[in-house]
C-alpha atoms as a PDB file:
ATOM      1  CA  UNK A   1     -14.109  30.683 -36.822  1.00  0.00           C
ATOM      2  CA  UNK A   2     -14.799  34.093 -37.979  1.00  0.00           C
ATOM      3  CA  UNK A   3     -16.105  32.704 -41.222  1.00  0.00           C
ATOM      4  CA  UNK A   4     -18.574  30.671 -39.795  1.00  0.00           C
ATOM      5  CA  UNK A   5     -19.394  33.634 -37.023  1.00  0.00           C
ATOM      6  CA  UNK A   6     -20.160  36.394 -39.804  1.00  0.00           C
ATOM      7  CA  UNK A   7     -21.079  34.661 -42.633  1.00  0.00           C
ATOM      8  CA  UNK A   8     -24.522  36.430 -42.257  1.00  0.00           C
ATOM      9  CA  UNK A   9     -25.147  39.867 -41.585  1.00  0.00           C
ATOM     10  CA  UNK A  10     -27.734  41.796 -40.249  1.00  0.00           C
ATOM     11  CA  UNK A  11     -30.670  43.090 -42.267  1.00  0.00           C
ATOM     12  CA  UNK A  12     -32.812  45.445 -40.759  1.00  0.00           C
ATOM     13  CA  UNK A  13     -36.033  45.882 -43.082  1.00  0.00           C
ATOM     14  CA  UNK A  14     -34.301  43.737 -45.631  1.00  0.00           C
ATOM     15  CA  UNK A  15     -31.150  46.233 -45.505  1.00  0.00           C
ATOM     16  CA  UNK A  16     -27.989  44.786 -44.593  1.00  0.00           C
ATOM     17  CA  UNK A  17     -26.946  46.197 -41.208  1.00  0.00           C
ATOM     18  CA  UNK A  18     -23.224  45.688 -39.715  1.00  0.00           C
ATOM     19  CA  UNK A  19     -24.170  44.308 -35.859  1.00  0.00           C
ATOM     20  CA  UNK A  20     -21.919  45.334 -33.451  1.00  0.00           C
ATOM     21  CA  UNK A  21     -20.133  41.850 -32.971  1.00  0.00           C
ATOM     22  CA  UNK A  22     -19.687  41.544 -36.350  1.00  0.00           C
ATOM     23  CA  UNK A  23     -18.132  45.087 -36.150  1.00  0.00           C
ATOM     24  CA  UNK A  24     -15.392  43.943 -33.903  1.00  0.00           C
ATOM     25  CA  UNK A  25     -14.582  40.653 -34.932  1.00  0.00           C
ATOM     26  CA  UNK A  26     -13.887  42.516 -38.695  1.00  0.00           C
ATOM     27  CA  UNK A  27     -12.222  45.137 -36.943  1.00  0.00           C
ATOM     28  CA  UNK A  28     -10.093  42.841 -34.944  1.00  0.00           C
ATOM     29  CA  UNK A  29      -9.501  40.469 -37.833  1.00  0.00           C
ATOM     30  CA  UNK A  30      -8.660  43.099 -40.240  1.00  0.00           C
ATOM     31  CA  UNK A  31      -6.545  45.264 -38.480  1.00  0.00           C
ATOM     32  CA  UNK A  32      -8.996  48.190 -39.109  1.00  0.00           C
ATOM     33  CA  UNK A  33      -9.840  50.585 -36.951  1.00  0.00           C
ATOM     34  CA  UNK A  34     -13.905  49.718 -36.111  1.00  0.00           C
ATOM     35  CA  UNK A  35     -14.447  53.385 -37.668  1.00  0.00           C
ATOM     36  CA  UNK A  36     -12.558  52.182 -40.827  1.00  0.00           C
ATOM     37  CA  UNK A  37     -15.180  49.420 -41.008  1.00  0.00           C
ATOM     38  CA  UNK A  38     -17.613  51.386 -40.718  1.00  0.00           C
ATOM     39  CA  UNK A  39     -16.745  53.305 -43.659  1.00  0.00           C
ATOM     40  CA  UNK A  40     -16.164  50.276 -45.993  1.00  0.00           C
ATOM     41  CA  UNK A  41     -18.877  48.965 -44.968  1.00  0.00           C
ATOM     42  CA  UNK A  42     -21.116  52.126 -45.895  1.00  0.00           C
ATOM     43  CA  UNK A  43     -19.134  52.616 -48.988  1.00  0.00           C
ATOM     44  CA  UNK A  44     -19.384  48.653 -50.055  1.00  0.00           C
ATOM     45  CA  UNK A  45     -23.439  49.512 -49.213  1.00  0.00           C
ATOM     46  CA  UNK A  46     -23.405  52.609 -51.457  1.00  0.00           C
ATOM     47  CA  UNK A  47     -22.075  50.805 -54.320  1.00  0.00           C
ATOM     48  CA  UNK A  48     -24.045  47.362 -53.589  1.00  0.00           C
ATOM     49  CA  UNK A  49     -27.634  48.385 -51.657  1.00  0.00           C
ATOM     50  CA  UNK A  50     -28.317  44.842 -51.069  1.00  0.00           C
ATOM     51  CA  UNK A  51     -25.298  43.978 -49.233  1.00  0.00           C
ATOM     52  CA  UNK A  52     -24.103  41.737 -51.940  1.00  0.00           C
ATOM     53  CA  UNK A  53     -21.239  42.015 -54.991  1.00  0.00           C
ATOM     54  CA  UNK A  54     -23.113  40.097 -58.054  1.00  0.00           C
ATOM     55  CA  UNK A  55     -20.859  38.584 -60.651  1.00  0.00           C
ATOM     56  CA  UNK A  56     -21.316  41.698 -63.253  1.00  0.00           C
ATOM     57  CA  UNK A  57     -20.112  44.234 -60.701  1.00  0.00           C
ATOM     58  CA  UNK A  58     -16.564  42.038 -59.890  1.00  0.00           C
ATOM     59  CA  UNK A  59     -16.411  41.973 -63.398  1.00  0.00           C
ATOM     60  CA  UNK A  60     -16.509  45.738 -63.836  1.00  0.00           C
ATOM     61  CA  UNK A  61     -14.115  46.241 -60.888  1.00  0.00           C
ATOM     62  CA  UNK A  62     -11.725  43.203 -62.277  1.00  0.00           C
ATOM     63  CA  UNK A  63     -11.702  45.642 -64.980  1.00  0.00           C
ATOM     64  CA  UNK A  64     -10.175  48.846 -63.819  1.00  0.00           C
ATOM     65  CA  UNK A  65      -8.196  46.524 -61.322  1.00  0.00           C
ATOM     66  CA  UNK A  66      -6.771  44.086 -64.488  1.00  0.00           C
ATOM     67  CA  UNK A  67      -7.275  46.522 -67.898  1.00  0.00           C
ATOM     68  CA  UNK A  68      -6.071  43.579 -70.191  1.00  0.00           C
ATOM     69  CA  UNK A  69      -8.466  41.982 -71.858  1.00  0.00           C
ATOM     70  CA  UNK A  70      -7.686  38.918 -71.012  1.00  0.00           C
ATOM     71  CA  UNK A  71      -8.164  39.839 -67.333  1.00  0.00           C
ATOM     72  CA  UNK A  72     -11.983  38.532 -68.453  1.00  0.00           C
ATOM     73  CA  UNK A  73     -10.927  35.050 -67.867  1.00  0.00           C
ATOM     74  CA  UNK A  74      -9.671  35.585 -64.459  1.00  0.00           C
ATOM     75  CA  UNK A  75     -12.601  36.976 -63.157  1.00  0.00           C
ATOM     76  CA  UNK A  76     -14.246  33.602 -62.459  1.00  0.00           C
ATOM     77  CA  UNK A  77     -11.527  32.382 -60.925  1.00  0.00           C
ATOM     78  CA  UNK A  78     -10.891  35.409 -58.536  1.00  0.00           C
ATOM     79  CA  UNK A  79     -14.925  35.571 -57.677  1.00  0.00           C
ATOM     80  CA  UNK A  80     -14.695  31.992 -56.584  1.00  0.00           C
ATOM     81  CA  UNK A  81     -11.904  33.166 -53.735  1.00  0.00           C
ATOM     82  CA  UNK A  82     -14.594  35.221 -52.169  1.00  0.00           C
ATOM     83  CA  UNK A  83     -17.464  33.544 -52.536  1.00  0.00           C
ATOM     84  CA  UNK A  84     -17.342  31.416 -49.497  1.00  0.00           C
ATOM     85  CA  UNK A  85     -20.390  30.117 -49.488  1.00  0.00           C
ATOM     86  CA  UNK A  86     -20.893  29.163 -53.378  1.00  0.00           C
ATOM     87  CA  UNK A  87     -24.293  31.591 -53.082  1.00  0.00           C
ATOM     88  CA  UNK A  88     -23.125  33.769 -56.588  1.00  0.00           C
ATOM     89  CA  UNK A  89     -22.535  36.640 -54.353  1.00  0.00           C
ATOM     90  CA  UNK A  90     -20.008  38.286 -52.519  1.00  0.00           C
ATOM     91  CA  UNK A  91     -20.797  40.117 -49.047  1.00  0.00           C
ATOM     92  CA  UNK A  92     -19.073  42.209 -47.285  1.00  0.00           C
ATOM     93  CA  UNK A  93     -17.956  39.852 -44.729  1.00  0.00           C
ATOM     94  CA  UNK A  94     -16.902  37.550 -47.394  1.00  0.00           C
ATOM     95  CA  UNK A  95     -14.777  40.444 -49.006  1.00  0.00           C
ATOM     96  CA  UNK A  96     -13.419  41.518 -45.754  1.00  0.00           C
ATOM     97  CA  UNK A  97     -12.165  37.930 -45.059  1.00  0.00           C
ATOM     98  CA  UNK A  98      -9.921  38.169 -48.237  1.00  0.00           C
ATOM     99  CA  UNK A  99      -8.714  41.749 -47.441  1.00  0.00           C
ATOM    100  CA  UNK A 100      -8.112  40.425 -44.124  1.00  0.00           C
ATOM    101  CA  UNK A 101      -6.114  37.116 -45.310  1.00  0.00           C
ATOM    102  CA  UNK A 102      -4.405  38.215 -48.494  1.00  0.00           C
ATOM    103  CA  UNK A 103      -2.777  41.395 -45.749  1.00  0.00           C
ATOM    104  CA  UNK A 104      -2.064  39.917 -43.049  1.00  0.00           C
ATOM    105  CA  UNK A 105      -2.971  36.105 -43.051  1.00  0.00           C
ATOM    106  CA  UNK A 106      -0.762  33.016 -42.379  1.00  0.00           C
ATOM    107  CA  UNK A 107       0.737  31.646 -45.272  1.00  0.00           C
ATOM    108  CA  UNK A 108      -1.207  28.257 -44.737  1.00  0.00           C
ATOM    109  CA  UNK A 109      -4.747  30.961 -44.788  1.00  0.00           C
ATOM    110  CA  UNK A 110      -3.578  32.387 -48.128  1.00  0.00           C
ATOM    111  CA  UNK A 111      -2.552  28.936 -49.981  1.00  0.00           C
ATOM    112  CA  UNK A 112      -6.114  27.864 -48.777  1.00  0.00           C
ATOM    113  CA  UNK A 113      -7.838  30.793 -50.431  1.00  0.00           C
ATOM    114  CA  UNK A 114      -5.669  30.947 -53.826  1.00  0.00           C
ATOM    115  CA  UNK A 115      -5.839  26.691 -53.809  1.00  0.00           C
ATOM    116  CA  UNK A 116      -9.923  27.890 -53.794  1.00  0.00           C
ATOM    117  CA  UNK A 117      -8.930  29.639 -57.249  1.00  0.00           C
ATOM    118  CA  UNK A 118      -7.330  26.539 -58.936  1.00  0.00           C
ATOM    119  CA  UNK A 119     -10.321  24.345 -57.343  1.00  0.00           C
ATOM    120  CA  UNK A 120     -12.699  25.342 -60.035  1.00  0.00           C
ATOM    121  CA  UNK A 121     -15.162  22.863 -59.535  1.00  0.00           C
ATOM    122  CA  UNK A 122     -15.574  23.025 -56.051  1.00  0.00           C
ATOM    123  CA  UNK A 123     -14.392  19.437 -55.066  1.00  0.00           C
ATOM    124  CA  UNK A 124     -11.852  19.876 -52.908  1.00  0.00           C
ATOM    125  CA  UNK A 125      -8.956  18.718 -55.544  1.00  0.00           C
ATOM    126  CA  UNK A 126      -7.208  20.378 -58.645  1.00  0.00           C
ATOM    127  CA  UNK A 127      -7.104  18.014 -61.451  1.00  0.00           C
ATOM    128  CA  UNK A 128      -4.712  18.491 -64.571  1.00  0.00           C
ATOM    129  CA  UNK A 129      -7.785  19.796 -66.247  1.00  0.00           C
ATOM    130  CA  UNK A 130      -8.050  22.612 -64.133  1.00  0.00           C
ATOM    131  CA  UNK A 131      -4.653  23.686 -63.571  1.00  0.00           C
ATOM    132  CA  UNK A 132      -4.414  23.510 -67.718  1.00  0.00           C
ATOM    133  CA  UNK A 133      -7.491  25.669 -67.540  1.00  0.00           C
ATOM    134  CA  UNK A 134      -6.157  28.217 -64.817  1.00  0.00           C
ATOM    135  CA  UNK A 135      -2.352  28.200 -66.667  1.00  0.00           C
ATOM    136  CA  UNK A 136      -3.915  29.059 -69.641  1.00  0.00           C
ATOM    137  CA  UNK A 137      -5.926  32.046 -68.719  1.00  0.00           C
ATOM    138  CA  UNK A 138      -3.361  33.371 -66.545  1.00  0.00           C
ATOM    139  CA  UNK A 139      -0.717  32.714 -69.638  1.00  0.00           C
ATOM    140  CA  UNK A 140      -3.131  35.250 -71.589  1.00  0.00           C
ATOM    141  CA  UNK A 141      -2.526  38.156 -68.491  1.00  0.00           C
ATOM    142  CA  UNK A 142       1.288  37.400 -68.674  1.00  0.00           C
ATOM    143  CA  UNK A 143       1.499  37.272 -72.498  1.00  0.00           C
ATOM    144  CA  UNK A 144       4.073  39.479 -74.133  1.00  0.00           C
ATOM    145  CA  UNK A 145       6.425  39.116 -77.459  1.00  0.00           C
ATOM    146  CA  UNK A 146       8.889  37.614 -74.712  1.00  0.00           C
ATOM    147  CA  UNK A 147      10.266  34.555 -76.165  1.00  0.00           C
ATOM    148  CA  UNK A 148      11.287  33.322 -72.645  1.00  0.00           C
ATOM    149  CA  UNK A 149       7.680  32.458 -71.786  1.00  0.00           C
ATOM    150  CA  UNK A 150       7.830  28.990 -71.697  1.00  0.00           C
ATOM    151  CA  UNK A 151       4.561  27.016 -73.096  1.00  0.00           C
ATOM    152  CA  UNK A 152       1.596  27.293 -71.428  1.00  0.00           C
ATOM    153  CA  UNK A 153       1.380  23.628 -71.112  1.00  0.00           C
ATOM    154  CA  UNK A 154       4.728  22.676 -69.747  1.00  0.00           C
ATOM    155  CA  UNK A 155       4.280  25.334 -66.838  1.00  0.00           C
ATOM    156  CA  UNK A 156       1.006  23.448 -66.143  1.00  0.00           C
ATOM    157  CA  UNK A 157       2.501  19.637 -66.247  1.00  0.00           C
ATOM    158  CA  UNK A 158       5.414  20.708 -64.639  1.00  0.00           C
ATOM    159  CA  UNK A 159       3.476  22.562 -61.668  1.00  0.00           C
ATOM    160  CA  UNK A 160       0.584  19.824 -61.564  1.00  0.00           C
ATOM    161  CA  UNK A 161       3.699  16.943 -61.288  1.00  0.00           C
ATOM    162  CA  UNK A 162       5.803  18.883 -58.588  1.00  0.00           C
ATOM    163  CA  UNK A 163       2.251  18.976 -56.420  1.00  0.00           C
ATOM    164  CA  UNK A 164       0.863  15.776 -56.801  1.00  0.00           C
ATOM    165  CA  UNK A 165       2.787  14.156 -54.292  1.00  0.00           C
ATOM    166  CA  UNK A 166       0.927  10.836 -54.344  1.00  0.00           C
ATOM    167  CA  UNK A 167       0.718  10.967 -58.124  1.00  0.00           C
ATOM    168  CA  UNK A 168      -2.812  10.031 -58.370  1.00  0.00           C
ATOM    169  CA  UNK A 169      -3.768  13.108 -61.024  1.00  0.00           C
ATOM    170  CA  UNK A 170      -5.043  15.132 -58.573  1.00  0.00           C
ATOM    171  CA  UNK A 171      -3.943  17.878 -55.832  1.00  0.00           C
ATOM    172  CA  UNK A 172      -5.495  18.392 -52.933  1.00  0.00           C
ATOM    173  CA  UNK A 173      -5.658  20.976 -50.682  1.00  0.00           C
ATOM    174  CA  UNK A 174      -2.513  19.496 -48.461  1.00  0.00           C
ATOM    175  CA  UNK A 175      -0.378  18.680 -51.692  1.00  0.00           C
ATOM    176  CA  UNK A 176      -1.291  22.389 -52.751  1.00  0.00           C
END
């Protein structure tokens, strides 16, 4: 898969490089011109020298992306949707892969990356624990004086019961 094929980049002296199948498999899998790549890539090194987005820079561009300031709770939740690999980083490939799926990917490839979101400890299922968690700190985005918001955790029993198919408190990625 292209995952598994450019999970690792290049390095060159310790500087992350772009190699040339790597270049095309982005540029095929994106949609982007290889020049296009090119450029992210050199602008994603320009902002991140060591070829990796650490948790404090997401956080920043969570930030101008979400200015609420409950946006801060998301941020976990949105950095574990790139971070592949569960290294605390995000690479470029890694943040090309969600460009690629979130534009232009099947629906099954964008359930499996947002199901990676609700998944918060990493075991493959989404217990009512963690959808209360993830309801709740999307609630605070959504939050307005609008009455017809319905409870926080209704939206969460109700979505966690409609999911769990087998009914055994959790959801895996299939139910999802």
């Amino acid at each position: 898969s292209l995952e598994r094929r450019i999970l690792y980049m290049g390095s060159n002296n310790g500087k992350p490089v772009l190699k040339e199948e790597d270049l095309a498999a982005l540029s095929k899998s994106s949609g982007l011109e290889e020049a296009q790549v090119k450029e992210s890539f050199a602008a994603f090194l320009a902002e991140h020298p060591n070829g990796k987005l650490k948790p404090k820079d997401f956080r920043e561009m969570m930030a101008i992306a979400v200015p609420k300031k409950h946006a801060s709770k998301m941020e976990k939740h949105v950095f574990r949707m790139y971070d592949s690999d569960n290294d605390g980083f995000i690479d470029f490939s890694e943040f090309m892969q969600v460009f690629h799926i979130m534009r232009d990917g099947t629906a099954e490839e964008v359930l499996t990356k947002i199901f990676c979101v609700f998944d918060v400890n990493r075991d493959g299922t989404v217990s009512m624990k963690e959808m209360n968690k993830l309801v709740k700190d999307m609630y605070g985005l959504l939050k307005t004086e609008d009455p017809s918001i319905a409870a926080k955790n209704l939206i969460a029993k109700t979505a966690f019961a409609e999911m769990d198919k087998d009914g055994n408190g959790k959801i895996t990625e299939a139910e999802f």
